[in-house]
Structures are given as C-alpha cells and as structure tokens.
PDB file of N, CA and C in Angstrom:
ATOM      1  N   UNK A   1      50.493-111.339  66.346  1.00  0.00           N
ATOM      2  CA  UNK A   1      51.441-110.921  65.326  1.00  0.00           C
ATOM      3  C   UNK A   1      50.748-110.722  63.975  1.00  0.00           C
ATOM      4  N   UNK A   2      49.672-111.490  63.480  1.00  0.00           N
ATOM      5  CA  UNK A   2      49.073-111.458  62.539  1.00  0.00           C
ATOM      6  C   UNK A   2      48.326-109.950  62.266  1.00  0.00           C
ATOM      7  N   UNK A   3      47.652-109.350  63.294  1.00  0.00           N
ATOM      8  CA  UNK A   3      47.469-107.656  63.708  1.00  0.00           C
ATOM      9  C   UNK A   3      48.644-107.011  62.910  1.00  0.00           C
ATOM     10  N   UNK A   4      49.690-106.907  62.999  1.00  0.00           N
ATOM     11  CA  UNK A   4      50.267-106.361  63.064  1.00  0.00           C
ATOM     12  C   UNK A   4      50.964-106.362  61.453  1.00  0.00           C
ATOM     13  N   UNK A   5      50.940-107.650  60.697  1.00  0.00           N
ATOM     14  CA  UNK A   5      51.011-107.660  59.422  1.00  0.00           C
ATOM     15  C   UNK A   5      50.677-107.012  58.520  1.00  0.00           C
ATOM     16  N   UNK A   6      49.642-106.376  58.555  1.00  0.00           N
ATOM     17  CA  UNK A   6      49.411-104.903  57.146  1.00  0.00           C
ATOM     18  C   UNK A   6      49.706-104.116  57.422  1.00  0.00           C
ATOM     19  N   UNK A   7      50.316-103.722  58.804  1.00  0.00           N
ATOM     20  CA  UNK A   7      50.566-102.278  59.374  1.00  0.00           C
ATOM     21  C   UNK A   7      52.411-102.369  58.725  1.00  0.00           C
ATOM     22  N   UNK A   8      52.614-103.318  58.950  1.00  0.00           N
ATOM     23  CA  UNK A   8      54.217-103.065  58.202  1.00  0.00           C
ATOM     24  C   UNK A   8      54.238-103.266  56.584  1.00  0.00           C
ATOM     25  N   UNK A   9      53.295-104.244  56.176  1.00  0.00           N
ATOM     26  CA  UNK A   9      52.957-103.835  54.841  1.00  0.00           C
ATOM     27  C   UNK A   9      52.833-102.215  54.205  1.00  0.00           C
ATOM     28  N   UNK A  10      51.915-101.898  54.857  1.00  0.00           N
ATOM     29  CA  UNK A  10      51.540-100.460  54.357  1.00  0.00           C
ATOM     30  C   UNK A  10      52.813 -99.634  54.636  1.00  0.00           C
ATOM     31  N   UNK A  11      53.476 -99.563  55.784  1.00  0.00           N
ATOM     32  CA  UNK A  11      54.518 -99.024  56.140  1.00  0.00           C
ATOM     33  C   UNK A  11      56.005 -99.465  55.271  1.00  0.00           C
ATOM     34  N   UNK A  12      55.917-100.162  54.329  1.00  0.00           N
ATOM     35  CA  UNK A  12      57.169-100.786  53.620  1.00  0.00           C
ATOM     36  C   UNK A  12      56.936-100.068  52.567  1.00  0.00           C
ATOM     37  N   UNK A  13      55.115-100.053  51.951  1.00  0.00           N
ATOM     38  CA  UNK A  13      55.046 -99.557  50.740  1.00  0.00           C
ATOM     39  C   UNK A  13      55.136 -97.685  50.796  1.00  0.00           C
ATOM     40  N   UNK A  14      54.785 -97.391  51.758  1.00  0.00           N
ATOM     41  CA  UNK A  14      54.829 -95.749  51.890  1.00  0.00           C
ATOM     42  C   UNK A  14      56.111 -95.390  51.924  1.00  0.00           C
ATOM     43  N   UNK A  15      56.927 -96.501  52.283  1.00  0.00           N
ATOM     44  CA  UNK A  15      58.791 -95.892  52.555  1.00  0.00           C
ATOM     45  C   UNK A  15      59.088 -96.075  50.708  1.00  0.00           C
ATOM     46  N   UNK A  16      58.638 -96.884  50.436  1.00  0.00           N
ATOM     47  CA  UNK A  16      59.273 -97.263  48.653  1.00  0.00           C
ATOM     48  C   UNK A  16      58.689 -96.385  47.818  1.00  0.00           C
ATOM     49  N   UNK A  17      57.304 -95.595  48.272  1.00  0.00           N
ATOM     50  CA  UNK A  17      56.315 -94.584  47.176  1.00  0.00           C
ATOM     51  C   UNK A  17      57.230 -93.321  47.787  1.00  0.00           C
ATOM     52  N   UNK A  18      57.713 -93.298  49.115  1.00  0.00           N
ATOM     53  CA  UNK A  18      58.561 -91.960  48.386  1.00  0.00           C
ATOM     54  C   UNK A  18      59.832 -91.585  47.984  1.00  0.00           C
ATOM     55  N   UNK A  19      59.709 -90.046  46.988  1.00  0.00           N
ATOM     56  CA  UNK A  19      60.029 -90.462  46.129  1.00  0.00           C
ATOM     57  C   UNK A  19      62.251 -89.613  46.867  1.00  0.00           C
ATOM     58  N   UNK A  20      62.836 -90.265  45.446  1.00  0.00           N
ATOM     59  CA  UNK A  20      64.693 -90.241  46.137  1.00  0.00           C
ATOM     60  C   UNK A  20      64.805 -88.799  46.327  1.00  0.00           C
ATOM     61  N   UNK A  21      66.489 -88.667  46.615  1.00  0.00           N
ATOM     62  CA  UNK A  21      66.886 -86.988  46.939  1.00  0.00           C
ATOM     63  C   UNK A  21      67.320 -87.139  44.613  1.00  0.00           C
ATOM     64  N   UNK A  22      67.866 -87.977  44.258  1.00  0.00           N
ATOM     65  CA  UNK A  22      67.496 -88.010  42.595  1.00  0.00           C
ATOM     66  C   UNK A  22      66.128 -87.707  41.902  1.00  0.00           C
ATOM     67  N   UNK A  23      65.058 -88.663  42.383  1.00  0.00           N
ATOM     68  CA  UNK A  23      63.599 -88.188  41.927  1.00  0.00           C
ATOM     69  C   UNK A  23      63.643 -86.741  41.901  1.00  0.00           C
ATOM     70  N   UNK A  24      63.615 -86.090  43.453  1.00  0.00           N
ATOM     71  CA  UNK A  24      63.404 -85.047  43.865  1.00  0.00           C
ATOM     72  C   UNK A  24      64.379 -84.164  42.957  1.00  0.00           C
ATOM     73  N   UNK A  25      65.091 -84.450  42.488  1.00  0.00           N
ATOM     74  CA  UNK A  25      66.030 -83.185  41.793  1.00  0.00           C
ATOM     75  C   UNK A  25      65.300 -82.974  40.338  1.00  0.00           C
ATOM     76  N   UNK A  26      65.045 -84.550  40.072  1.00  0.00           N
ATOM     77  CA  UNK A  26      64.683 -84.781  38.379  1.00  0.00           C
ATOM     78  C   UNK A  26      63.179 -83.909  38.427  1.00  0.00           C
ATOM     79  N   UNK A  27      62.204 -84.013  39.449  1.00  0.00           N
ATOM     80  CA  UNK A  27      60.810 -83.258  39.756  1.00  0.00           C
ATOM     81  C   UNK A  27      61.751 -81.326  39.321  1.00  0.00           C
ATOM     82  N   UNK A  28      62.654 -81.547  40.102  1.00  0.00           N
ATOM     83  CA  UNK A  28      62.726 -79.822  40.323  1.00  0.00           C
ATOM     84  C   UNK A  28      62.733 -79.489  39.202  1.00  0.00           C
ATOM     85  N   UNK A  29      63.890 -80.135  38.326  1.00  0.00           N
ATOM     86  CA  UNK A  29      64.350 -79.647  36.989  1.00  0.00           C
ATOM     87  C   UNK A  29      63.457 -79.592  36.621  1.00  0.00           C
ATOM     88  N   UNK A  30      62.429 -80.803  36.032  1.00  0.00           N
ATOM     89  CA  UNK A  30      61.031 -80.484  35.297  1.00  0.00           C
ATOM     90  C   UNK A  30      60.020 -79.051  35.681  1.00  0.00           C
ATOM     91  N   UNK A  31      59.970 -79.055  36.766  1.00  0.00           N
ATOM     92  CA  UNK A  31      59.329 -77.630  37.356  1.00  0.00           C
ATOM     93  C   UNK A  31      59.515 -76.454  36.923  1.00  0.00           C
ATOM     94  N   UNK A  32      61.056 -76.592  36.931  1.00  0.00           N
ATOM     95  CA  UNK A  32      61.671 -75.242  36.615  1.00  0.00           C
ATOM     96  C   UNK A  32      62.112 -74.847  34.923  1.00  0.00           C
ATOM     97  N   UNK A  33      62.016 -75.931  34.408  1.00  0.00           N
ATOM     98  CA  UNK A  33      62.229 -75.997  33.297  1.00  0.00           C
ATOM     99  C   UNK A  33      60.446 -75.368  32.574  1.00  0.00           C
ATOM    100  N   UNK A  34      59.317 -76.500  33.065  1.00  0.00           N
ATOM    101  CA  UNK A  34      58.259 -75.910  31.890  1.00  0.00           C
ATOM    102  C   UNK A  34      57.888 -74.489  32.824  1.00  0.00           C
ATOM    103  N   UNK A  35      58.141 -74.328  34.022  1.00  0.00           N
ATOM    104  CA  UNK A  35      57.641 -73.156  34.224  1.00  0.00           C
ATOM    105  C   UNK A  35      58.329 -71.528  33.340  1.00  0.00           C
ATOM    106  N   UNK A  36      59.519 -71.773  33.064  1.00  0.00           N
ATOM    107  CA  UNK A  36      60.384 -71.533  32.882  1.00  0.00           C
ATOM    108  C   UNK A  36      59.409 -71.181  30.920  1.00  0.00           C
ATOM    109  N   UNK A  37      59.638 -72.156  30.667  1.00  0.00           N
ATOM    110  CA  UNK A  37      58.999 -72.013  29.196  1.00  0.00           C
ATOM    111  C   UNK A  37      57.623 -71.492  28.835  1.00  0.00           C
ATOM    112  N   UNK A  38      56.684 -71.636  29.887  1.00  0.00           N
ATOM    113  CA  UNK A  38      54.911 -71.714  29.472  1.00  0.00           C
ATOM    114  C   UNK A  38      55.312 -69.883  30.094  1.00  0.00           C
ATOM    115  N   UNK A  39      55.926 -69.461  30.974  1.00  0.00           N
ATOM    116  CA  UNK A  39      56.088 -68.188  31.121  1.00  0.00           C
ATOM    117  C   UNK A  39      56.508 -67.077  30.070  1.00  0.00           C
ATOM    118  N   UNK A  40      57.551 -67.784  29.443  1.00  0.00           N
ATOM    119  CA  UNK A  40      57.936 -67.361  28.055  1.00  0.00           C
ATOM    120  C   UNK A  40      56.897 -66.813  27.049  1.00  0.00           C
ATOM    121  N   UNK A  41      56.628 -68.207  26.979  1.00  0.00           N
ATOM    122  CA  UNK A  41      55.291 -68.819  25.641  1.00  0.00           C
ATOM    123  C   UNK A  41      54.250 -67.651  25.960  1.00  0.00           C
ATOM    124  N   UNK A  42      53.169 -67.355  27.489  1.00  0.00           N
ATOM    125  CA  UNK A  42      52.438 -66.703  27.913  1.00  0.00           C
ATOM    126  C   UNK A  42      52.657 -64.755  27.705  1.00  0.00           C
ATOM    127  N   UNK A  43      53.963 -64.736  28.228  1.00  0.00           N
ATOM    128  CA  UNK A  43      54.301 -63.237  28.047  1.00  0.00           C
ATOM    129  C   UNK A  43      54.872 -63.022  26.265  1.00  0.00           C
ATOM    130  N   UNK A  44      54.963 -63.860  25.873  1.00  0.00           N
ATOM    131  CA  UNK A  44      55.295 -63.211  24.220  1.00  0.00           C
ATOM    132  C   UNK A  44      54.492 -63.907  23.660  1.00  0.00           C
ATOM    133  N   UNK A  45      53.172 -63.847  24.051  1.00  0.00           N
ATOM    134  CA  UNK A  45      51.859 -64.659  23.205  1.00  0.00           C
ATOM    135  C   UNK A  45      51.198 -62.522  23.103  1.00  0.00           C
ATOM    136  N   UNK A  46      51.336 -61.816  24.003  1.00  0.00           N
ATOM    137  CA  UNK A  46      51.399 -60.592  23.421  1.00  0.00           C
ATOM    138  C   UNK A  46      49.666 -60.301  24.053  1.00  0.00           C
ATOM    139  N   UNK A  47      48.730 -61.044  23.893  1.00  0.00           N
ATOM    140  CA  UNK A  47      47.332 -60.486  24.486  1.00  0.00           C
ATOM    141  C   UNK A  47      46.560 -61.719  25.098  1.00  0.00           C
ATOM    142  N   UNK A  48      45.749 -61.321  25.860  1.00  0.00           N
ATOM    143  CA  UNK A  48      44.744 -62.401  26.687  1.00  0.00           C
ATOM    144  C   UNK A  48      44.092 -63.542  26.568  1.00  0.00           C
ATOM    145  N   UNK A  49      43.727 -62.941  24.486  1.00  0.00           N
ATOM    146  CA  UNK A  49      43.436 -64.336  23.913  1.00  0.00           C
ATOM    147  C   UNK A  49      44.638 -65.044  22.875  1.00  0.00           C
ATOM    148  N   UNK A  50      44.506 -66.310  23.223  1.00  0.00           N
ATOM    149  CA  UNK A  50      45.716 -67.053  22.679  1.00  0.00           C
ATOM    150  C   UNK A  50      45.133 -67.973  21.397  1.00  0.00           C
ATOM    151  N   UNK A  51      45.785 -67.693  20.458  1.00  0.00           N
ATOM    152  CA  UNK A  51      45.335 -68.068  19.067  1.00  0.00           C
ATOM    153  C   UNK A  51      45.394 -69.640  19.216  1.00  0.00           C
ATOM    154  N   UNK A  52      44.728 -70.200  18.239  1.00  0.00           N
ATOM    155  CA  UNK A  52      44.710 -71.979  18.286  1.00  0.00           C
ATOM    156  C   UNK A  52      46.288 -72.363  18.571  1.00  0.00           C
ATOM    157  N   UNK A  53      46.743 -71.931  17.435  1.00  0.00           N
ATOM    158  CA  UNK A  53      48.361 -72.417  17.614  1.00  0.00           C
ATOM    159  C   UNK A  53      49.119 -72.461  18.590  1.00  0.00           C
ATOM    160  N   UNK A  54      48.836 -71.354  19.462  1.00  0.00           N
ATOM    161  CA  UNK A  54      49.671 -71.132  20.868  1.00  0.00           C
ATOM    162  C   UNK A  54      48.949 -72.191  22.066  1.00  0.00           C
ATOM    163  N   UNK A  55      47.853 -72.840  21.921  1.00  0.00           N
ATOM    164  CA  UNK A  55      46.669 -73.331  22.614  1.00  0.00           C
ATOM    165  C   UNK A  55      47.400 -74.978  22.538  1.00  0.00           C
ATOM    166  N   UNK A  56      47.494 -75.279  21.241  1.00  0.00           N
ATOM    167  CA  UNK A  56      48.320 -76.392  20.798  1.00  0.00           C
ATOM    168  C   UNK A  56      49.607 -76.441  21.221  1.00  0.00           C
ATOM    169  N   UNK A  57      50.315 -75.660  21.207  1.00  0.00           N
ATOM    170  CA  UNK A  57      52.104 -75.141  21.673  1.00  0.00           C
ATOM    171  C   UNK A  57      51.635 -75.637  23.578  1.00  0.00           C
ATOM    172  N   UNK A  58      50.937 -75.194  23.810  1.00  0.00           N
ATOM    173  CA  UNK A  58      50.938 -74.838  25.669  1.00  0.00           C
ATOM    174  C   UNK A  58      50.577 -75.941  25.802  1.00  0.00           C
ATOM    175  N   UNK A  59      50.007 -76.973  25.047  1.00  0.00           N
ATOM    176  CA  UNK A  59      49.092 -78.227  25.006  1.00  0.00           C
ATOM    177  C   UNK A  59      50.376 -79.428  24.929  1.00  0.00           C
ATOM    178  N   UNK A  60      50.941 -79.211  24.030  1.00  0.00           N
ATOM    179  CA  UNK A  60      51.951 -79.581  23.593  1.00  0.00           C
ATOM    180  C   UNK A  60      53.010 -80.037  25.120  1.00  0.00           C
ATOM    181  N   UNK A  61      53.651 -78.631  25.903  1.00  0.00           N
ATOM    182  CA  UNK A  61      54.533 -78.543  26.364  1.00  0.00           C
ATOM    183  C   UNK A  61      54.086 -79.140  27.532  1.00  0.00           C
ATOM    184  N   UNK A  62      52.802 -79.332  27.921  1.00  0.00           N
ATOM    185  CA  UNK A  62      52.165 -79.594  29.184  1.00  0.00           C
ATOM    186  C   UNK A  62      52.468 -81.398  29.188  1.00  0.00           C
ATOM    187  N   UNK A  63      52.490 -81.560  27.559  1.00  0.00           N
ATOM    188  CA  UNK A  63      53.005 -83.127  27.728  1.00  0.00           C
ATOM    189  C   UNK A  63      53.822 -83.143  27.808  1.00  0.00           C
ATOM    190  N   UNK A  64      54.893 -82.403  27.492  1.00  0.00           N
ATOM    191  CA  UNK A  64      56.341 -83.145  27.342  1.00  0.00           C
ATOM    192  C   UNK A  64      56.698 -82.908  28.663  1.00  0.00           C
ATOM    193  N   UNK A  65      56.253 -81.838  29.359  1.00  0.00           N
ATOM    194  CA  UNK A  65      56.468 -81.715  30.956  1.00  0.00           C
ATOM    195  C   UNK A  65      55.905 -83.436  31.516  1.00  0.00           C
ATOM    196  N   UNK A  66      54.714 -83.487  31.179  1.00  0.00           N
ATOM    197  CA  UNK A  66      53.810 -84.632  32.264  1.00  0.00           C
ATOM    198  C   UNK A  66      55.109 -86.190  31.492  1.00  0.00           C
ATOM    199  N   UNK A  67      55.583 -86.341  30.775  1.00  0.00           N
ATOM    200  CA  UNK A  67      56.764 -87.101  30.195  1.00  0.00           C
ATOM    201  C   UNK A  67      57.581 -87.035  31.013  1.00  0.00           C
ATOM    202  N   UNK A  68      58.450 -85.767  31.469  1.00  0.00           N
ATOM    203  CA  UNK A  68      59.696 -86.123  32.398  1.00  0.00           C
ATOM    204  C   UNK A  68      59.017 -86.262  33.624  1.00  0.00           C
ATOM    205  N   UNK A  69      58.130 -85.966  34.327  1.00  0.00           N
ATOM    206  CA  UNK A  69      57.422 -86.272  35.261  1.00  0.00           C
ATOM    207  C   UNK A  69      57.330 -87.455  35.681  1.00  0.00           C
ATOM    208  N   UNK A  70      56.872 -88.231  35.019  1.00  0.00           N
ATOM    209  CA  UNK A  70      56.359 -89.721  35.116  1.00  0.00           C
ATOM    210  C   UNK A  70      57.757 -90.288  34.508  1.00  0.00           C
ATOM    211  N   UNK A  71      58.969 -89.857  34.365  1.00  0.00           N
ATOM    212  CA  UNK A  71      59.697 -90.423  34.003  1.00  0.00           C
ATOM    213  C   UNK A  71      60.695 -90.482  35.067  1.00  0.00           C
ATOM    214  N   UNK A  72      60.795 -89.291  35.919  1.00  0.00           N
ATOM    215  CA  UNK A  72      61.042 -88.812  37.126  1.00  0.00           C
ATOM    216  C   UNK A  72      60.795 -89.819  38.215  1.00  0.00           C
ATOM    217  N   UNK A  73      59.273 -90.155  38.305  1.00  0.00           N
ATOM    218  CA  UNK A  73      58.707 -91.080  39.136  1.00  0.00           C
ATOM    219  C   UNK A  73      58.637 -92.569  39.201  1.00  0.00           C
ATOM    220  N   UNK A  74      59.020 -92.889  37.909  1.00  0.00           N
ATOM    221  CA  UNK A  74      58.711 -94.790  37.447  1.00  0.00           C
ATOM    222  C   UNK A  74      59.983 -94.975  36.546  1.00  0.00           C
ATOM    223  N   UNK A  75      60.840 -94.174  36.112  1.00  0.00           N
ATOM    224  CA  UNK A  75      61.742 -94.556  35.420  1.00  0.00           C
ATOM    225  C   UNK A  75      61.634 -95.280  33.831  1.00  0.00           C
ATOM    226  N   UNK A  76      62.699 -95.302  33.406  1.00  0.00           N
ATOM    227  CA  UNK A  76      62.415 -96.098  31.803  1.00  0.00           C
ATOM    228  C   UNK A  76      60.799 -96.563  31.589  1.00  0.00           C
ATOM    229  N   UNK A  77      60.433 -95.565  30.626  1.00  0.00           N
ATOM    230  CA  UNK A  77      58.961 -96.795  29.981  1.00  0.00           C
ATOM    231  C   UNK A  77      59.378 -97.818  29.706  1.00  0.00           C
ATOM    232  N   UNK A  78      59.891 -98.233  28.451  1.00  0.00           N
ATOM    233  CA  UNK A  78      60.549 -99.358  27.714  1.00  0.00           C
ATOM    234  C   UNK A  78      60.646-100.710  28.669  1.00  0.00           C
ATOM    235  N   UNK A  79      60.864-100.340  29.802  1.00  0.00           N
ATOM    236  CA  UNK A  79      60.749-101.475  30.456  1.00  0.00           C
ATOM    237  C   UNK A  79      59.283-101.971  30.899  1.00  0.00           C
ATOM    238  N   UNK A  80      59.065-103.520  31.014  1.00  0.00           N
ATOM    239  CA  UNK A  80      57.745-104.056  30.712  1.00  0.00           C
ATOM    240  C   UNK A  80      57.093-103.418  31.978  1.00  0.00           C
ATOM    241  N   UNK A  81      57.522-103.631  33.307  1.00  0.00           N
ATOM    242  CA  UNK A  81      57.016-103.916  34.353  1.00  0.00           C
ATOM    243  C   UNK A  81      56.832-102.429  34.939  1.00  0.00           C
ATOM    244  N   UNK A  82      57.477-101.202  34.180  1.00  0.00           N
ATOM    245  CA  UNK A  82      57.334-100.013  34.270  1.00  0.00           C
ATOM    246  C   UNK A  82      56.374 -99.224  33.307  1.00  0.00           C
ATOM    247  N   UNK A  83      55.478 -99.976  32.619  1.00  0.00           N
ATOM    248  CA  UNK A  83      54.734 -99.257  31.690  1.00  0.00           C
ATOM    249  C   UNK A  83      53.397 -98.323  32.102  1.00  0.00           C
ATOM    250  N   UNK A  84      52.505 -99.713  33.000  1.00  0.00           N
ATOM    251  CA  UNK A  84      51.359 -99.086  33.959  1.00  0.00           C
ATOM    252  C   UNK A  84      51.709 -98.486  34.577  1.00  0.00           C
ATOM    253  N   UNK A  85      52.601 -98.304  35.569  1.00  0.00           N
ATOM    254  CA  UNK A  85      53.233 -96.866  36.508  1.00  0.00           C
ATOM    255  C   UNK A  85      53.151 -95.596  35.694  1.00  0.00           C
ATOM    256  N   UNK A  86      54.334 -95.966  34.406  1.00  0.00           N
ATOM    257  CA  UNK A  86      54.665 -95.020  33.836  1.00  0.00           C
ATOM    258  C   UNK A  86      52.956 -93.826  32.997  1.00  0.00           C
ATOM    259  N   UNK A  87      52.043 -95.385  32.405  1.00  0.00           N
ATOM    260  CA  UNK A  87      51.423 -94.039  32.333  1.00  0.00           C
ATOM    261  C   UNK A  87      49.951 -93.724  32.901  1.00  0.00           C
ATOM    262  N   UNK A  88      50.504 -94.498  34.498  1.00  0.00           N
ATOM    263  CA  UNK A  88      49.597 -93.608  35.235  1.00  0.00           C
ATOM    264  C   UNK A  88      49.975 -92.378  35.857  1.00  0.00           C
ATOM    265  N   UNK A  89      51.162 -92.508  35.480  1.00  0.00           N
ATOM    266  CA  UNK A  89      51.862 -91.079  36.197  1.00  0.00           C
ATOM    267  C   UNK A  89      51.824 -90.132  35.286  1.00  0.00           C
ATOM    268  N   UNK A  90      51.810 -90.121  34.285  1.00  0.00           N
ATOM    269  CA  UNK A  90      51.573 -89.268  32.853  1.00  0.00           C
ATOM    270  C   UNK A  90      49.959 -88.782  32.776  1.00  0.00           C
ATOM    271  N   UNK A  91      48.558 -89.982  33.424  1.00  0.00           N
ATOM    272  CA  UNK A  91      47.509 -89.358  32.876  1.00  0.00           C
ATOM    273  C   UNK A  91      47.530 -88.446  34.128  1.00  0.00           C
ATOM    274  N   UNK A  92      47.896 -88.680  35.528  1.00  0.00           N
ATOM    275  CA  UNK A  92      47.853 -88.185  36.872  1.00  0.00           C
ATOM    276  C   UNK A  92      48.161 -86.567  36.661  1.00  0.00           C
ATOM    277  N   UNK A  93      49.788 -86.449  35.542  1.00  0.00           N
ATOM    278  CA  UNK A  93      49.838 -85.197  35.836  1.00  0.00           C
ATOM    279  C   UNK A  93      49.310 -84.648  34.255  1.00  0.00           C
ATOM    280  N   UNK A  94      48.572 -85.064  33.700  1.00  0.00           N
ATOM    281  CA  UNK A  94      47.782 -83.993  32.579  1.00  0.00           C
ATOM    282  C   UNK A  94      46.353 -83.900  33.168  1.00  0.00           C
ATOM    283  N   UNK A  95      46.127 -84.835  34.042  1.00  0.00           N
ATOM    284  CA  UNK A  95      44.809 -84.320  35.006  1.00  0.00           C
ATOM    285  C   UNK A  95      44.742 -83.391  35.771  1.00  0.00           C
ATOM    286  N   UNK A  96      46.246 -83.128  36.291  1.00  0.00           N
ATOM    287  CA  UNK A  96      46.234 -81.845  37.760  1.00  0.00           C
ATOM    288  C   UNK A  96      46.841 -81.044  36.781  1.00  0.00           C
ATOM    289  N   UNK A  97      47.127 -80.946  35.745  1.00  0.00           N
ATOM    290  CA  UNK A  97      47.443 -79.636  34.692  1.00  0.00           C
ATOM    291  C   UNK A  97      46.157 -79.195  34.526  1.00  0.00           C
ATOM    292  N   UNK A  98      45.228 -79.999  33.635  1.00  0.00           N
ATOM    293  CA  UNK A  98      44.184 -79.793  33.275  1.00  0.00           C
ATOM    294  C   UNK A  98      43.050 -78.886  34.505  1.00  0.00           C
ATOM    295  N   UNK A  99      43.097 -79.485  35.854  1.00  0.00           N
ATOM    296  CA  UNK A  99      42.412 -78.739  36.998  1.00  0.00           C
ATOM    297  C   UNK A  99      42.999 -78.215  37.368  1.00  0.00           C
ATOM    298  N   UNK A 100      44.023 -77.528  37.734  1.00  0.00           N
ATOM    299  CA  UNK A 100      45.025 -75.993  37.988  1.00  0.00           C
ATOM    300  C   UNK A 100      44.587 -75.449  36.923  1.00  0.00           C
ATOM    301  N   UNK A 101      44.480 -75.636  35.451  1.00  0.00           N
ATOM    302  CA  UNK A 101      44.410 -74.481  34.419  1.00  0.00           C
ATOM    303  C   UNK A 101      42.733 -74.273  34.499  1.00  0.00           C
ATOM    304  N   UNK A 102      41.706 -75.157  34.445  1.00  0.00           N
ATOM    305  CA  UNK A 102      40.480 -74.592  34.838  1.00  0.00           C
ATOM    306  C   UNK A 102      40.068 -74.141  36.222  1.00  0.00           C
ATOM    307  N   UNK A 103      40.739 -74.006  37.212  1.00  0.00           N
ATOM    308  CA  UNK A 103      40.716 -74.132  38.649  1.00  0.00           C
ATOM    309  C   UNK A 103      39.547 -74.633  39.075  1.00  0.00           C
ATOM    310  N   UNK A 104      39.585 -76.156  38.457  1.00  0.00           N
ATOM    311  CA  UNK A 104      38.854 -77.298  38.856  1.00  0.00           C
ATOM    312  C   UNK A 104      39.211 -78.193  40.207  1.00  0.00           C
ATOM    313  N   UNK A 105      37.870 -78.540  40.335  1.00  0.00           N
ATOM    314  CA  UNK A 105      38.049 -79.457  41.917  1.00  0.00           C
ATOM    315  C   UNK A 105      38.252 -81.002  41.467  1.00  0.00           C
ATOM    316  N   UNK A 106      38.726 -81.857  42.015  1.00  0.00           N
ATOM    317  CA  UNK A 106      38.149 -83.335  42.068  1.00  0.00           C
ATOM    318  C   UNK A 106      37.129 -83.912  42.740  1.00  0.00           C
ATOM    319  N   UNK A 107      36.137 -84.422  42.312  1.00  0.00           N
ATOM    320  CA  UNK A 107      34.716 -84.342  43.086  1.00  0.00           C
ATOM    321  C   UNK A 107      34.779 -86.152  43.125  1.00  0.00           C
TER     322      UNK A 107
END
C-alpha cells in the first residue's frame, strides 16, 4: 500500500491544478479581451515601427493581461497564502508573452 501512496498524491494534486469551468471562462475573457485590444493598439499604430510610447502602451497591457491571468488562476492576491501562487502566475505569463513576442524557445 505504501507503493501506491504518491501515485494518489500526485493524482489528487493534478485533479486540484486543473483549472474550473469559472477559471476557464475568466482565462477566455482575458484572451479575448487583450487580444481584442493589442489588435487595436497594432493596426492604428499605422507602420511597422512602433514609437517608444506605443512599446510602453503594449508593455503596459501585456501586464494588466498577465494580472487577470494569475488572478484567474490563484484568486485574490490580498490573501496571505495566495501571494506566491499569485505571482508566480504573473512572472509565468510575462515570460510566455515575452517568448511568443521574440519567438523564443525555453532552453
């Protein structure tokens, strides 16, 4: 029986890491929302190169996206025991922003 003890461990924690049919809605909205905006921002930025300001603006929005994200996923910062979740889920998704926009690998 002792065998068999991390296998339901691991199996308790993979049922609790994923994420609700709520998470899943709160993910969509966020999706659809900055995609929704950086598309905007991109087509009425007007040419290829994007001035500092707009660089800062896209910089900007990429956080407030990676915010409902991790807010999506861990719920209330403010709460103590939700803080490390909260912002590992915040550096997680300005890291896979950051490598989608350079079409960087993780090595």
């Amino acid at each position: 029986m002792k065998f068999c003890a991390p296998f339901v461990l691991i199996g308790a924690v993979l049922l609790a890491a994923r994420p609700s049919r709520a998470q899943d809605q709160c993910l969509t909205d966020a999706i659809q929302a900055y995609t929704k905006l950086k598309t905007e921002a991109l087509l009425g930025a007007g040419s290829s190169v994007l001035s500092t300001q707009m660089q800062v603006g896209l910089r900007r929005m990429e956080e407030a996206f990676c915010f409902r994200v991790a807010f999506c996923l861990t719920g209330e910062p403010n709460v103590s025991a939700r803080q490390i979740p909260y912002a590992v889920e915040f550096s997680r998704c300005l890291r896979d922003e950051t490598l989608e926009k350079y079409n960087a690998e993780v090595k």
